[in-house]
Protein backbone atom coordinates (compact mmCIF):
# COMPACT_ATOMS: atom_id res chain seq x y z
CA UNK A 1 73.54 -58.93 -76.29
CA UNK A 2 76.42 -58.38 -73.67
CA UNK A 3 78.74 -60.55 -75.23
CA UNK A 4 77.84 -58.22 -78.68
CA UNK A 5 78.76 -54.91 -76.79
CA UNK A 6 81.88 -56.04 -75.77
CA UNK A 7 83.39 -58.02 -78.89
CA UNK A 8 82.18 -54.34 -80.56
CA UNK A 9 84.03 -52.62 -78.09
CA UNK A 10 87.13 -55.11 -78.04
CA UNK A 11 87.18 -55.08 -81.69
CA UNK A 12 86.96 -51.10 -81.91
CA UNK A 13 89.35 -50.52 -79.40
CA UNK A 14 92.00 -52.92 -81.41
CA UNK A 15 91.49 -50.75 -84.58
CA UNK A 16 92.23 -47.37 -82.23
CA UNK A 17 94.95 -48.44 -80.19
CA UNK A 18 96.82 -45.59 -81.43
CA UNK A 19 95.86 -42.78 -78.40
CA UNK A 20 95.70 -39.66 -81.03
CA UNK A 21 92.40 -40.00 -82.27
CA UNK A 22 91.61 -36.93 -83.98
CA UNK A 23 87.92 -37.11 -83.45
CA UNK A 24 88.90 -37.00 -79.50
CA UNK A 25 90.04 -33.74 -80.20
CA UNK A 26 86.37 -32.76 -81.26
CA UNK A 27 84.38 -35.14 -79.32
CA UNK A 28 84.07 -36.47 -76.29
CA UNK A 29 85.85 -39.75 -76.30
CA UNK A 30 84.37 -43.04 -73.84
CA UNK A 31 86.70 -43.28 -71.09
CA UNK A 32 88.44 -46.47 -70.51
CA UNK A 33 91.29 -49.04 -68.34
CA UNK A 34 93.91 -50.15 -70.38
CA UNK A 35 94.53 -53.61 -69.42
CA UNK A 36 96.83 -55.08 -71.95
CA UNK A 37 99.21 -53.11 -73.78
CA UNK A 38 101.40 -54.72 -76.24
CA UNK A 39 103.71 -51.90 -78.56
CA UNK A 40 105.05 -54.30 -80.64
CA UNK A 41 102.56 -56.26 -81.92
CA UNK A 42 100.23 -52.82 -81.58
CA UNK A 43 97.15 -54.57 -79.33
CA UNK A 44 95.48 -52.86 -76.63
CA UNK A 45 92.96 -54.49 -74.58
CA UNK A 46 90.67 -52.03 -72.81
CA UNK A 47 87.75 -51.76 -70.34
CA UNK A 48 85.44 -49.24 -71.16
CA UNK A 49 82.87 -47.40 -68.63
CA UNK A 50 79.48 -47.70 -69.12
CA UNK A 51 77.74 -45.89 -71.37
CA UNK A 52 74.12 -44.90 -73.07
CA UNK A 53 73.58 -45.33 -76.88
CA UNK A 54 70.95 -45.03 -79.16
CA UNK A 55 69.91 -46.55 -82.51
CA UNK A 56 67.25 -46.99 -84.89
CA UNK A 57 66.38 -48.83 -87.59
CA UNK A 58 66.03 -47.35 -91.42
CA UNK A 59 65.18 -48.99 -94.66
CA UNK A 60 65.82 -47.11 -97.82
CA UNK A 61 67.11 -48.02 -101.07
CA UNK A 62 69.47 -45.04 -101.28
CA UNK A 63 72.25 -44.58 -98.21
CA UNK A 64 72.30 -40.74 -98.15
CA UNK A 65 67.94 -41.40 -97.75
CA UNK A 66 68.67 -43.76 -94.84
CA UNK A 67 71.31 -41.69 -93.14
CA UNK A 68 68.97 -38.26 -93.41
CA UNK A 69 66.10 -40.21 -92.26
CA UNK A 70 67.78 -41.85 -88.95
CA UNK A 71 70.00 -38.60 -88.14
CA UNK A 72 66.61 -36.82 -88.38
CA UNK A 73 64.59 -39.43 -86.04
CA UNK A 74 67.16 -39.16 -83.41
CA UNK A 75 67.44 -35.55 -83.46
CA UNK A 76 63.69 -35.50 -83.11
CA UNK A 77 64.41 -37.44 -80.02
CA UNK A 78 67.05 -36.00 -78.27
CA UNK A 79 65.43 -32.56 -78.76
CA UNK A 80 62.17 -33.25 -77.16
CA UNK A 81 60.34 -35.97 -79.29
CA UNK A 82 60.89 -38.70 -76.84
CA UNK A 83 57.93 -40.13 -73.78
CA UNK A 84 59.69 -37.62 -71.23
CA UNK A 85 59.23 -34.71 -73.95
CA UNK A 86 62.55 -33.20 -72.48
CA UNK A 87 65.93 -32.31 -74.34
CA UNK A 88 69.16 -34.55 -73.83
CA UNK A 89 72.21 -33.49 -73.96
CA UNK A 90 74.56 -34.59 -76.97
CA UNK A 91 78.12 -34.99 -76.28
CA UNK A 92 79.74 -33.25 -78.86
């Protein structure tokens, strides 16, 4: 599950090694140690922070269903649905 995380995270950071991300501008970005750098052949290799992330699983035969029906259920959580019944902050 580990290993997962961080070949997603090693793979995303490869695909954004360009440091003007325009959803940074917006969002709050994951911070992160650059470790490798390599201009020429544009690779980064980065270390990122730890961080919390949520996800659910939806089955629907039609993607705009699926993606209404998951943004929904973790709204629902993050604004008091959840075992704690408290709000949590979103980052953007």
């Amino acid at each position: 599950k580990v290993v997962s995380i961080c070949l997603l995270l090693l793979a995303a950071s490869l695909c954004f090694a360009d440091d003007s991300i325009p959803e940074c501008s917006r969002y709050d970005c994951p911070s992160y140690s650059l470790l490798y750098n390599n201009d020429t052949s544009s690779i980064q290799i980065r270390e990122y922070n730890s961080a919390r992330w949520v996800r659910t699983a939806v089955q629907s035969f039609y993607y705009e269903d699926a993606v209404n029906i998951g943004f929904n259920r973790l709204f629902d959580y993050i604004t008091g649905a959840n075992a704690d019944g408290i709000d949590i902050d979103m980052t953007a």
